[in-house]
PDB file of N, CA and C in Angstrom:
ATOM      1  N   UNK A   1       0.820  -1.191   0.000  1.00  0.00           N
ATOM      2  CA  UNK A   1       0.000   0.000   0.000  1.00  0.00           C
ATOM      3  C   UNK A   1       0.866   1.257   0.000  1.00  0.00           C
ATOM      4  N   UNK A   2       1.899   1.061   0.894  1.00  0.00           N
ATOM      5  CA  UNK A   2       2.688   2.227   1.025  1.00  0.00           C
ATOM      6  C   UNK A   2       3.290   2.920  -0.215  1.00  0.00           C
ATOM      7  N   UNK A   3       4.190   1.299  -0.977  1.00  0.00           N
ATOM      8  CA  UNK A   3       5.035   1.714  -1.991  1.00  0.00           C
ATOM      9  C   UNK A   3       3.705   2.432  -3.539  1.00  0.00           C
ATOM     10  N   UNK A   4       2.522   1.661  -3.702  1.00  0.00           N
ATOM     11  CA  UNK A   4       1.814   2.299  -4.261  1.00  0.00           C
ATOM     12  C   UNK A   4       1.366   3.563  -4.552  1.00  0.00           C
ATOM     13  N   UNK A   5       1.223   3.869  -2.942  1.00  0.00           N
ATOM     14  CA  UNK A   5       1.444   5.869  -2.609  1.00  0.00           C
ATOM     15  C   UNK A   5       2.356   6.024  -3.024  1.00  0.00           C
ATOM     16  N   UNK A   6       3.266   6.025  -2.751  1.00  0.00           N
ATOM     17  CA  UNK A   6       4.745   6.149  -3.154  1.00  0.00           C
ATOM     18  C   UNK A   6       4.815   6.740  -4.905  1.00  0.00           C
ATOM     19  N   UNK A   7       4.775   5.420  -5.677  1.00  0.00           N
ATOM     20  CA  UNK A   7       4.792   5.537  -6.925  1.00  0.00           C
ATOM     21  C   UNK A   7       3.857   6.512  -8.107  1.00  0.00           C
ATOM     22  N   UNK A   8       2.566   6.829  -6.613  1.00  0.00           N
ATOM     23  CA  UNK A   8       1.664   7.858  -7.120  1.00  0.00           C
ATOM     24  C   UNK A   8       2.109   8.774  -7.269  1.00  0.00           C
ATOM     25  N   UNK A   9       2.515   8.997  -6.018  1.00  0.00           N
ATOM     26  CA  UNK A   9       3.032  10.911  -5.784  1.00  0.00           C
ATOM     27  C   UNK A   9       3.979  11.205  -6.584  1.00  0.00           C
ATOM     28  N   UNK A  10       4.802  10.019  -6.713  1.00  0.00           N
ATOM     29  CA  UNK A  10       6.233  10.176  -8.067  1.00  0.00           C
ATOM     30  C   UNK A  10       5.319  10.429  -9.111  1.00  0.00           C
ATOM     31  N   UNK A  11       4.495  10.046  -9.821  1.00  0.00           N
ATOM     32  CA  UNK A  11       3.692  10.391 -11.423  1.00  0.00           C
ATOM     33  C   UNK A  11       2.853  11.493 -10.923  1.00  0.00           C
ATOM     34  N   UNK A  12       2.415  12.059 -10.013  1.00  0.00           N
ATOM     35  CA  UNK A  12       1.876  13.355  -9.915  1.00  0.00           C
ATOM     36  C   UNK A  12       2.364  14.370  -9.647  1.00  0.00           C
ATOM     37  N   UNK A  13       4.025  13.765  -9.577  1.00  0.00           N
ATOM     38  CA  UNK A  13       4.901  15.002  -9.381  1.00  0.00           C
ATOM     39  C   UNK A  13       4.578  15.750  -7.954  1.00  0.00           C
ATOM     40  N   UNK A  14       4.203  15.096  -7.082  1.00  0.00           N
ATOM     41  CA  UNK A  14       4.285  15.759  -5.708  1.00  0.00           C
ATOM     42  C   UNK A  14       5.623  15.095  -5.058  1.00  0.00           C
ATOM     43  N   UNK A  15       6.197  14.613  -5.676  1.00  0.00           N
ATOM     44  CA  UNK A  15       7.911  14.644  -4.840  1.00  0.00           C
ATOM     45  C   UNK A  15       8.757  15.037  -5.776  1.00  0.00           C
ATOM     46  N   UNK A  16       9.535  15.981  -5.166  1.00  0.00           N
ATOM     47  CA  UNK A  16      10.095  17.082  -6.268  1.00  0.00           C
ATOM     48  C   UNK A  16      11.565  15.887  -6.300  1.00  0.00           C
ATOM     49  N   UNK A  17      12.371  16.431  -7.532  1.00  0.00           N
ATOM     50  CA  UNK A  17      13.861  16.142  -7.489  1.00  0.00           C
ATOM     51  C   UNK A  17      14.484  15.381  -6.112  1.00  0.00           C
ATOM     52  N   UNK A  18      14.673  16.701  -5.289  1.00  0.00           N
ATOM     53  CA  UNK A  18      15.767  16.756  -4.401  1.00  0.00           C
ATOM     54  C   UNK A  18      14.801  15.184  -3.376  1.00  0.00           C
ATOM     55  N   UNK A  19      13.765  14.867  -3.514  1.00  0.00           N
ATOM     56  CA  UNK A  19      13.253  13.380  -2.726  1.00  0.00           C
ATOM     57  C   UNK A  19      13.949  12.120  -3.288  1.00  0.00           C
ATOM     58  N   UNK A  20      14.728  12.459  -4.715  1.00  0.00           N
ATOM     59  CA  UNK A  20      14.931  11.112  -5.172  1.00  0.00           C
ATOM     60  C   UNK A  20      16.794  11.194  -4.787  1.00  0.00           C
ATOM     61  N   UNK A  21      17.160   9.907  -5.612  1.00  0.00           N
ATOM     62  CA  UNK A  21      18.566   9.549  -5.385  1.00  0.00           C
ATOM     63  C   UNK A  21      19.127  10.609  -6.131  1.00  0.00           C
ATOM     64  N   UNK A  22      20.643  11.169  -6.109  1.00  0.00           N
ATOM     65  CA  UNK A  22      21.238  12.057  -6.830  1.00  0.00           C
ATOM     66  C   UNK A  22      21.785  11.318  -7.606  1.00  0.00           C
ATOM     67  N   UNK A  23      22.082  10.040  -7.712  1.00  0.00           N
ATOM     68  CA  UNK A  23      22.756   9.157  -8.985  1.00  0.00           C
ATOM     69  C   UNK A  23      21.849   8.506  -9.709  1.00  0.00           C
ATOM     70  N   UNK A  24      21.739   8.724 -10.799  1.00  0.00           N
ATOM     71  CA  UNK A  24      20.547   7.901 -11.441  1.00  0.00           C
ATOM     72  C   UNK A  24      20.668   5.990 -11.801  1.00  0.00           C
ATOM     73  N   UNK A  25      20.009   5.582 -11.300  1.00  0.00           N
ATOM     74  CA  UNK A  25      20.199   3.957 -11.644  1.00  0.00           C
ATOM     75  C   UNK A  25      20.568   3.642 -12.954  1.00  0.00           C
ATOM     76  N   UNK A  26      21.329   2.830 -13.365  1.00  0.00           N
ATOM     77  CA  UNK A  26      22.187   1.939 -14.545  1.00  0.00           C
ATOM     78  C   UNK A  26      21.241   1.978 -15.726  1.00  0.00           C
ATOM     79  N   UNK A  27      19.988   2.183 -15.334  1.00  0.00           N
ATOM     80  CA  UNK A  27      18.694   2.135 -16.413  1.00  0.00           C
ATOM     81  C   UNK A  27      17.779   2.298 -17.042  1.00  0.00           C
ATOM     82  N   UNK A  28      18.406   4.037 -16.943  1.00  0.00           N
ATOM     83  CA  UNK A  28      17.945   5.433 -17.520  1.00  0.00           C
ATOM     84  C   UNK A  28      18.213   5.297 -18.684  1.00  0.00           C
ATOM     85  N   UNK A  29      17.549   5.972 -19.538  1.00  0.00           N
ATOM     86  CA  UNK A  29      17.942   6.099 -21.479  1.00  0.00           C
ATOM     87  C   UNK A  29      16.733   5.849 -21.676  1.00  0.00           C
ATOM     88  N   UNK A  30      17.026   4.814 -23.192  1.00  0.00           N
ATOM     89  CA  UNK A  30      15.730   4.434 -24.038  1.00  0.00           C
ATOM     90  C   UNK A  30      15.803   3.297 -23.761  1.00  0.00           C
ATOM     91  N   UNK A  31      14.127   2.600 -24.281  1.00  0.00           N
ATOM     92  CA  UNK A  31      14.292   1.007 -24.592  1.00  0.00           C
ATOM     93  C   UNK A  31      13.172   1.344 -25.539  1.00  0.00           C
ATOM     94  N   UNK A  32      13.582   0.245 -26.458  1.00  0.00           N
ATOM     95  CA  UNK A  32      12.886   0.050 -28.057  1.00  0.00           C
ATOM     96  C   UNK A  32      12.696  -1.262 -27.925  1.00  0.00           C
ATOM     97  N   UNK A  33      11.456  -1.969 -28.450  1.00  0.00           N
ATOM     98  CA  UNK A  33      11.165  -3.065 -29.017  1.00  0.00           C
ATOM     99  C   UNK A  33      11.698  -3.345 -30.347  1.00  0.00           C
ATOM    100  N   UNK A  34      11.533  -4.483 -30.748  1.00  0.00           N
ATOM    101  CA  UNK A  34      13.165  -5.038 -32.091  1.00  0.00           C
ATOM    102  C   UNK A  34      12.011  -4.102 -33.285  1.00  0.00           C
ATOM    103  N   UNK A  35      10.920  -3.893 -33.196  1.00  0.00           N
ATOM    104  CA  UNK A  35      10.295  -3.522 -34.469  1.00  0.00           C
ATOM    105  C   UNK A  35       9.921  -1.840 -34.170  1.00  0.00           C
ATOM    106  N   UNK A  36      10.763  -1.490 -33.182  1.00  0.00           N
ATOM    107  CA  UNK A  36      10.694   0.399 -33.268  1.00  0.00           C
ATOM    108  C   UNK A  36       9.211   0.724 -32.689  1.00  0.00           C
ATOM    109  N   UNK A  37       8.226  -0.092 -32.665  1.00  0.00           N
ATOM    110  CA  UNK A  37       7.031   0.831 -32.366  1.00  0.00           C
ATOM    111  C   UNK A  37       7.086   1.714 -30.908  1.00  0.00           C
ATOM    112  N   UNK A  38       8.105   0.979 -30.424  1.00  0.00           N
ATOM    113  CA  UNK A  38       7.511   0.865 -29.084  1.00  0.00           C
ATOM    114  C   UNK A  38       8.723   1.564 -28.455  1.00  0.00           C
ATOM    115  N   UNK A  39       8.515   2.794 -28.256  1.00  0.00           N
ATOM    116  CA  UNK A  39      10.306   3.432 -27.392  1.00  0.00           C
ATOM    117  C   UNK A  39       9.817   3.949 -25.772  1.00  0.00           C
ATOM    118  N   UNK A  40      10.354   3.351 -24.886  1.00  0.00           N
ATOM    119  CA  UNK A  40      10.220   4.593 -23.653  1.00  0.00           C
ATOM    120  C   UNK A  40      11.406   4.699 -22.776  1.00  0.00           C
ATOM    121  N   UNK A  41      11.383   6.418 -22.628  1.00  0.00           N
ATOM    122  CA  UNK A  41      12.647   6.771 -22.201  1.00  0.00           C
ATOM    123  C   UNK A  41      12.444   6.510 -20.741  1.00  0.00           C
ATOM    124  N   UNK A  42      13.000   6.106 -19.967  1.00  0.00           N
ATOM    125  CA  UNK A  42      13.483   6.269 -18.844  1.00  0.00           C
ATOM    126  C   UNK A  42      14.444   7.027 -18.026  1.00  0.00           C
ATOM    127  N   UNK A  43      13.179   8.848 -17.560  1.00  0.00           N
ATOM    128  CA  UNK A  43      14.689   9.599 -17.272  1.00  0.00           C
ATOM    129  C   UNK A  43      14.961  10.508 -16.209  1.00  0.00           C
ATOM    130  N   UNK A  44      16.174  10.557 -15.649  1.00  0.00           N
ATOM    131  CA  UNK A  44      16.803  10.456 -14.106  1.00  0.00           C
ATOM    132  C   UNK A  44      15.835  10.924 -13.229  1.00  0.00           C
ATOM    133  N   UNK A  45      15.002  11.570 -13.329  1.00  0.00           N
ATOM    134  CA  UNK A  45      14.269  12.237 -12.207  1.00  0.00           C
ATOM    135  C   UNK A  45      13.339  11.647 -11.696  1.00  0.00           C
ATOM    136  N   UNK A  46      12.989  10.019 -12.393  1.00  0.00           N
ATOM    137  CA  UNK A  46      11.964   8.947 -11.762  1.00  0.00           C
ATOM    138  C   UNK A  46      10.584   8.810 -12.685  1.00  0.00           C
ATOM    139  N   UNK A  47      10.738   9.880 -13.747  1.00  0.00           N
ATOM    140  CA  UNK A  47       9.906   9.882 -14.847  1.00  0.00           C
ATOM    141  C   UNK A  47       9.953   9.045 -16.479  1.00  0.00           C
ATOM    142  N   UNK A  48       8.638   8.875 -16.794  1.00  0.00           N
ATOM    143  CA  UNK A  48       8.815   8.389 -18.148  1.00  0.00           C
ATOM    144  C   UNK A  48       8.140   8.842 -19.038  1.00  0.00           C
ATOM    145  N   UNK A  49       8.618   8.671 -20.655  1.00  0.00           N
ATOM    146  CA  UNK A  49       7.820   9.092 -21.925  1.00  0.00           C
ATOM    147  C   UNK A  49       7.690   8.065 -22.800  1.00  0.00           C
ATOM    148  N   UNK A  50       7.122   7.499 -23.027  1.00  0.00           N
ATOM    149  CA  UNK A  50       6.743   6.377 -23.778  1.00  0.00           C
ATOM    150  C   UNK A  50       5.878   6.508 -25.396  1.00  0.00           C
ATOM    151  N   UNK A  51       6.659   6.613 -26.622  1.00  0.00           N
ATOM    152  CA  UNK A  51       5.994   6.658 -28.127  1.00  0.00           C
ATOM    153  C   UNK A  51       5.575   5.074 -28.568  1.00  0.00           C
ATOM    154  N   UNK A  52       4.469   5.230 -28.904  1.00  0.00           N
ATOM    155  CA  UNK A  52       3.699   4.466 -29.365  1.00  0.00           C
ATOM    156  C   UNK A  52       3.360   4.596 -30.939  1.00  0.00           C
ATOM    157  N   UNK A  53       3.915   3.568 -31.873  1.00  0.00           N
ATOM    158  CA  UNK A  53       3.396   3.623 -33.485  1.00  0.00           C
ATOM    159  C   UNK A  53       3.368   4.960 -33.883  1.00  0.00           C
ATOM    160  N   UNK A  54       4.805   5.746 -33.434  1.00  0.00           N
ATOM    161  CA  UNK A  54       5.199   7.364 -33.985  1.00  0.00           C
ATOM    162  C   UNK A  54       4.509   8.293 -32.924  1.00  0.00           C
ATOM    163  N   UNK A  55       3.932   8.089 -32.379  1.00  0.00           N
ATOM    164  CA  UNK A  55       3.057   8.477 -31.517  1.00  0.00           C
ATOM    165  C   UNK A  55       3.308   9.354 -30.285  1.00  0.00           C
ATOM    166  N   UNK A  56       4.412  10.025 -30.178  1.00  0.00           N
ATOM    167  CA  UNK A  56       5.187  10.812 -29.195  1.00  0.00           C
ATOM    168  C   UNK A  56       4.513  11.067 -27.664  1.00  0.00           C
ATOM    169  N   UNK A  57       4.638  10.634 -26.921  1.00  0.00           N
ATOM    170  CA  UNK A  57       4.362  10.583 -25.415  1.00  0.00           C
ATOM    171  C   UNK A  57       2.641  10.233 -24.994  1.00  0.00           C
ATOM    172  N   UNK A  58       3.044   9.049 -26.074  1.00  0.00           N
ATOM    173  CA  UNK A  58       1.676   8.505 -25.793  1.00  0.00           C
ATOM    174  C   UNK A  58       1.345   7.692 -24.384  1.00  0.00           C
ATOM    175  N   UNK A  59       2.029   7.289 -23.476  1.00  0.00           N
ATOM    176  CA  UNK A  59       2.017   7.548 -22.199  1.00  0.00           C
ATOM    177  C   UNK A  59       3.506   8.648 -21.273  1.00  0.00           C
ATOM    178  N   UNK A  60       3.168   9.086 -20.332  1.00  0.00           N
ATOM    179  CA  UNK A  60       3.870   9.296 -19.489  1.00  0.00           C
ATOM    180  C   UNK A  60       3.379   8.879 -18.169  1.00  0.00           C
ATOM    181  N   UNK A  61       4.437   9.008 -17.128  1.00  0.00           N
ATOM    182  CA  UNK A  61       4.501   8.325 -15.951  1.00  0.00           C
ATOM    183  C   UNK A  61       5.099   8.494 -15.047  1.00  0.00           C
ATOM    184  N   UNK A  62       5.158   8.499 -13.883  1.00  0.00           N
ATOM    185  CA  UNK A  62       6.519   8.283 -13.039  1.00  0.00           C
ATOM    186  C   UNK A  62       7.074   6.438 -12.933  1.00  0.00           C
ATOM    187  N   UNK A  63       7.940   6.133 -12.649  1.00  0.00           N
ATOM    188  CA  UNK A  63       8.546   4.831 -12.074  1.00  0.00           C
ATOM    189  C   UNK A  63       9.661   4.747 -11.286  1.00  0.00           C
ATOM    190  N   UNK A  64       9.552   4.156 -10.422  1.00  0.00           N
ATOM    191  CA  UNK A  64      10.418   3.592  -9.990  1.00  0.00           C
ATOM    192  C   UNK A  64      11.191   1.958  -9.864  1.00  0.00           C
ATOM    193  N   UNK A  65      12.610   2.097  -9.450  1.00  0.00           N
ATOM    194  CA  UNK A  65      13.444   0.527  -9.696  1.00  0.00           C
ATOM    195  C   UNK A  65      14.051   0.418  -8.532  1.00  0.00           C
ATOM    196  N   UNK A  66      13.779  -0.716  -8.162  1.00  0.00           N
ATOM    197  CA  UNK A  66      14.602  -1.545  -7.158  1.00  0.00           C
ATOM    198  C   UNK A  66      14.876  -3.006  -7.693  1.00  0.00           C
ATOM    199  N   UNK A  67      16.129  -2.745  -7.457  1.00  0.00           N
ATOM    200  CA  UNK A  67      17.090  -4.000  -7.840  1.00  0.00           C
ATOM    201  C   UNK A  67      17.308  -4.176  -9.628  1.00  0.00           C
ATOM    202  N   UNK A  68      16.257  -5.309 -10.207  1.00  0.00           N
ATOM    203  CA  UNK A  68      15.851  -5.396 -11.305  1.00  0.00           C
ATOM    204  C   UNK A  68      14.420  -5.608 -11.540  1.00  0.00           C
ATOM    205  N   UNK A  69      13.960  -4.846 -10.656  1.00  0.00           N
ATOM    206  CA  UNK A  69      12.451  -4.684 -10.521  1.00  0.00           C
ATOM    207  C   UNK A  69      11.867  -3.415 -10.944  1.00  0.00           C
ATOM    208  N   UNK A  70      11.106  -3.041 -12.201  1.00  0.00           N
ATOM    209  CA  UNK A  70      10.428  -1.413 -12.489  1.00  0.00           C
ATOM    210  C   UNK A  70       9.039  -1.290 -12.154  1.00  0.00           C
ATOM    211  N   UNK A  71       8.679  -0.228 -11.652  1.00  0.00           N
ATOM    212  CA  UNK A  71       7.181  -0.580 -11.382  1.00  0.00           C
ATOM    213  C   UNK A  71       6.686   0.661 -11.544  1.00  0.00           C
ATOM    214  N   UNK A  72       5.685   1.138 -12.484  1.00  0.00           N
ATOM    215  CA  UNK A  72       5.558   2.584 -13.739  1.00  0.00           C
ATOM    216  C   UNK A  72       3.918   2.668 -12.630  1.00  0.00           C
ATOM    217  N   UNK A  73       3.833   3.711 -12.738  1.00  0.00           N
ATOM    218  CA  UNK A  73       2.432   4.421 -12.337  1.00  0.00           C
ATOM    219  C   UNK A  73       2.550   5.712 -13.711  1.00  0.00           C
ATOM    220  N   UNK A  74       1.595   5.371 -14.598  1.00  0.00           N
ATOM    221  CA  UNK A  74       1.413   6.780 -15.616  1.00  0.00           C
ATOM    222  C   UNK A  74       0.563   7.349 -15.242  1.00  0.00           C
ATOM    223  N   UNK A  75       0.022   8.890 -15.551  1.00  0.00           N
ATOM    224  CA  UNK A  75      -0.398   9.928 -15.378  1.00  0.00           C
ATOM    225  C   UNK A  75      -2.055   9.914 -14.968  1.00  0.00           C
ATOM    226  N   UNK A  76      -2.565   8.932 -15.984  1.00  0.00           N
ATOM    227  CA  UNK A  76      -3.732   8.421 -15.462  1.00  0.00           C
ATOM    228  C   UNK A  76      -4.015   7.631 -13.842  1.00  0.00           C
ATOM    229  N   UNK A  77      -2.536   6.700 -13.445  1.00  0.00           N
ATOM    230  CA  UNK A  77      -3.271   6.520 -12.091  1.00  0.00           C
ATOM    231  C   UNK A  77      -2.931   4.625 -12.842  1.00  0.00           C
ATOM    232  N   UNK A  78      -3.221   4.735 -14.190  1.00  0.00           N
ATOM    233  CA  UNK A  78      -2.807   3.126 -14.222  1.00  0.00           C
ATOM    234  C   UNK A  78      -1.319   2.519 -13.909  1.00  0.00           C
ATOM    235  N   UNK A  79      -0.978   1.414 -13.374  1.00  0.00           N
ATOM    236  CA  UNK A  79       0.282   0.866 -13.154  1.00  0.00           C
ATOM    237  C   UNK A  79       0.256  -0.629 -13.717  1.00  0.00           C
ATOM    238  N   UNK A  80       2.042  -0.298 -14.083  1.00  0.00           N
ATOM    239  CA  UNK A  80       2.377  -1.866 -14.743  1.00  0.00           C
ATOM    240  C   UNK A  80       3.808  -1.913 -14.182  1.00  0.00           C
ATOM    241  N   UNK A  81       4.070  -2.967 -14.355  1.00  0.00           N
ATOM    242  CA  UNK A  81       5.534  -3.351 -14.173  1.00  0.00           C
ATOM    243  C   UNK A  81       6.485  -3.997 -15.163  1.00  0.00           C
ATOM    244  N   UNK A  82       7.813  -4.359 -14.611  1.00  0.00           N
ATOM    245  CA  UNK A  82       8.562  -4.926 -16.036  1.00  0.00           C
ATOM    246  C   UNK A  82       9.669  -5.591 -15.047  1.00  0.00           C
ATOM    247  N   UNK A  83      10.797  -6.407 -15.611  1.00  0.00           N
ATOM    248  CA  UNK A  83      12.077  -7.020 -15.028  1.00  0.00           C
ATOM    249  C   UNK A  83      13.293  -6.506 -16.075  1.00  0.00           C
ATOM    250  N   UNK A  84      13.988  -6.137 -15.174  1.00  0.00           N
ATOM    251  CA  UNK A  84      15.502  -5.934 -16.406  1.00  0.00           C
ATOM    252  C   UNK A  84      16.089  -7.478 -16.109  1.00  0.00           C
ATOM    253  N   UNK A  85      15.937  -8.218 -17.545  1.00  0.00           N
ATOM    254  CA  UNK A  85      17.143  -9.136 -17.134  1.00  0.00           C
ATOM    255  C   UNK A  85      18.283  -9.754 -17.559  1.00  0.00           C
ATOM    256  N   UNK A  86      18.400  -8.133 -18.017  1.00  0.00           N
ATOM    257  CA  UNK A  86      20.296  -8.295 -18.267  1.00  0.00           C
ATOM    258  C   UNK A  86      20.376  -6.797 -18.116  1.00  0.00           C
ATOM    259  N   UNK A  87      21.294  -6.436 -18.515  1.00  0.00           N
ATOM    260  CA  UNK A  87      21.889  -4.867 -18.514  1.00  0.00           C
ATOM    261  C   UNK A  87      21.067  -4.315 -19.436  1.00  0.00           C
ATOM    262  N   UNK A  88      20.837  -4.734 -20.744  1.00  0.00           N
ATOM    263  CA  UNK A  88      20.502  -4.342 -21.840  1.00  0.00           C
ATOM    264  C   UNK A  88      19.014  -5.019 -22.387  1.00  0.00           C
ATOM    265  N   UNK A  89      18.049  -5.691 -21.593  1.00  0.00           N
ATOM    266  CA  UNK A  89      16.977  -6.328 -21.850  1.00  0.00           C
ATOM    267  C   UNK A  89      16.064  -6.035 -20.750  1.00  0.00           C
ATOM    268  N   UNK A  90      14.939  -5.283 -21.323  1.00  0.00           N
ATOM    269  CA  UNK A  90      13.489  -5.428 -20.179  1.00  0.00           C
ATOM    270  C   UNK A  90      12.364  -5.916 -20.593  1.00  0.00           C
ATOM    271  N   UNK A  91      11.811  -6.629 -20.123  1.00  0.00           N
ATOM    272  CA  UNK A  91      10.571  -7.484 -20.251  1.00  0.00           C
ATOM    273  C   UNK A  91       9.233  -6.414 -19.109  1.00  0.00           C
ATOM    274  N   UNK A  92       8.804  -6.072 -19.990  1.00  0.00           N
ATOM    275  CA  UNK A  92       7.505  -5.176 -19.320  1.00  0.00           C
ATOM    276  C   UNK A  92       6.287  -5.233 -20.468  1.00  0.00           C
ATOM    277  N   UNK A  93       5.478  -5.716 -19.628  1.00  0.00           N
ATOM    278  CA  UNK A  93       3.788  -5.984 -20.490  1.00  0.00           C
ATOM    279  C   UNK A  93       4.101  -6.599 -21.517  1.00  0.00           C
ATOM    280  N   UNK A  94       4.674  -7.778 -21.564  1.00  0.00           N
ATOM    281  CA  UNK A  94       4.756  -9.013 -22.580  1.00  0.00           C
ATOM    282  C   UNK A  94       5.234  -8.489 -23.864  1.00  0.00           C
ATOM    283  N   UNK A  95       6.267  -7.218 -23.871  1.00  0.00           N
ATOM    284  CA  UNK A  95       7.063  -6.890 -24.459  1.00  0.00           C
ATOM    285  C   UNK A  95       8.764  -7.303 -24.033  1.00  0.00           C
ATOM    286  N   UNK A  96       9.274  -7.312 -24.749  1.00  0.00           N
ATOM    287  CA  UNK A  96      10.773  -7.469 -25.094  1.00  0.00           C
ATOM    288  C   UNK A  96      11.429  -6.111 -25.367  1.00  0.00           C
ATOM    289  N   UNK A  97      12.063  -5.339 -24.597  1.00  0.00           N
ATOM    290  CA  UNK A  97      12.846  -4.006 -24.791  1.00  0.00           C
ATOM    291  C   UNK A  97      14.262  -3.958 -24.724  1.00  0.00           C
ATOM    292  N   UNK A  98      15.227  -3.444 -26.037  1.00  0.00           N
ATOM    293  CA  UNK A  98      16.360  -3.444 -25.712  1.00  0.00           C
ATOM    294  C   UNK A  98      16.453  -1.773 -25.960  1.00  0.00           C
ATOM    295  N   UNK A  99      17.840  -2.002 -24.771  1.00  0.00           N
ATOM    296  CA  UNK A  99      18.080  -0.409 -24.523  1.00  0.00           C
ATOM    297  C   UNK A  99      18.665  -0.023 -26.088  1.00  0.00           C
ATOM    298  N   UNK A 100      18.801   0.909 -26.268  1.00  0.00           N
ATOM    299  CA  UNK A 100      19.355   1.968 -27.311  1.00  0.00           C
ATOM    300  C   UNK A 100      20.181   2.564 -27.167  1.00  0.00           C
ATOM    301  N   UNK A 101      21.584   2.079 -27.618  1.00  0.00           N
ATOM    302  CA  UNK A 101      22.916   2.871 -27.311  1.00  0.00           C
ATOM    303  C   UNK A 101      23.108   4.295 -28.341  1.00  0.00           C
TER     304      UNK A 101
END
């Protein structure tokens, strides 16, 4: 229940910057699916932008990661999750995402 609040107030932007870590986790950037539709950035401040079929910030969100665990609350209030499991591979909503160097 707690971490749920938590992940709210991060996507409603009621915890500013200076609440989060000053180093950003290993797994900030982009991730793309192998066929491009699908890009979302992951970026330092605990936020996300997610393009859909060209579709430019067809969700946003806050998220947060622990360990190799992501767990997204977008703007609406809906939440999903994902696993990094490698450096360069996330599995979130029965997608396949590799980062984008």
């Amino acid at each position: 229940m707690i971490r749920r609040l938590l992940l709210l107030l991060v996507a409603m932007g009621a915890l500013n910057a200076c609440d989060r870590p000053a180093t950003p986790h290993p797994y900030v950037g982009m991730w793309v699916t192998a066929d491009g539709r699908i890009r979302q950035e992951l970026l330092p401040d605990g936020r996300y932008e997610e393009a859909r079929d060209g579709r430019e910030r067809a969700y946003t969100g806050g998220y947060t990661v622990t360990g190799d665990h992501i767990d997204y609350v977008d703007d609406t209030g809906f939440t999903a999750d994902g696993t990094f499991v490698s450096p360069d591979v996330l599995h979130h909503g029965g997608m396949v995402m590799h980062r984008e160097r």
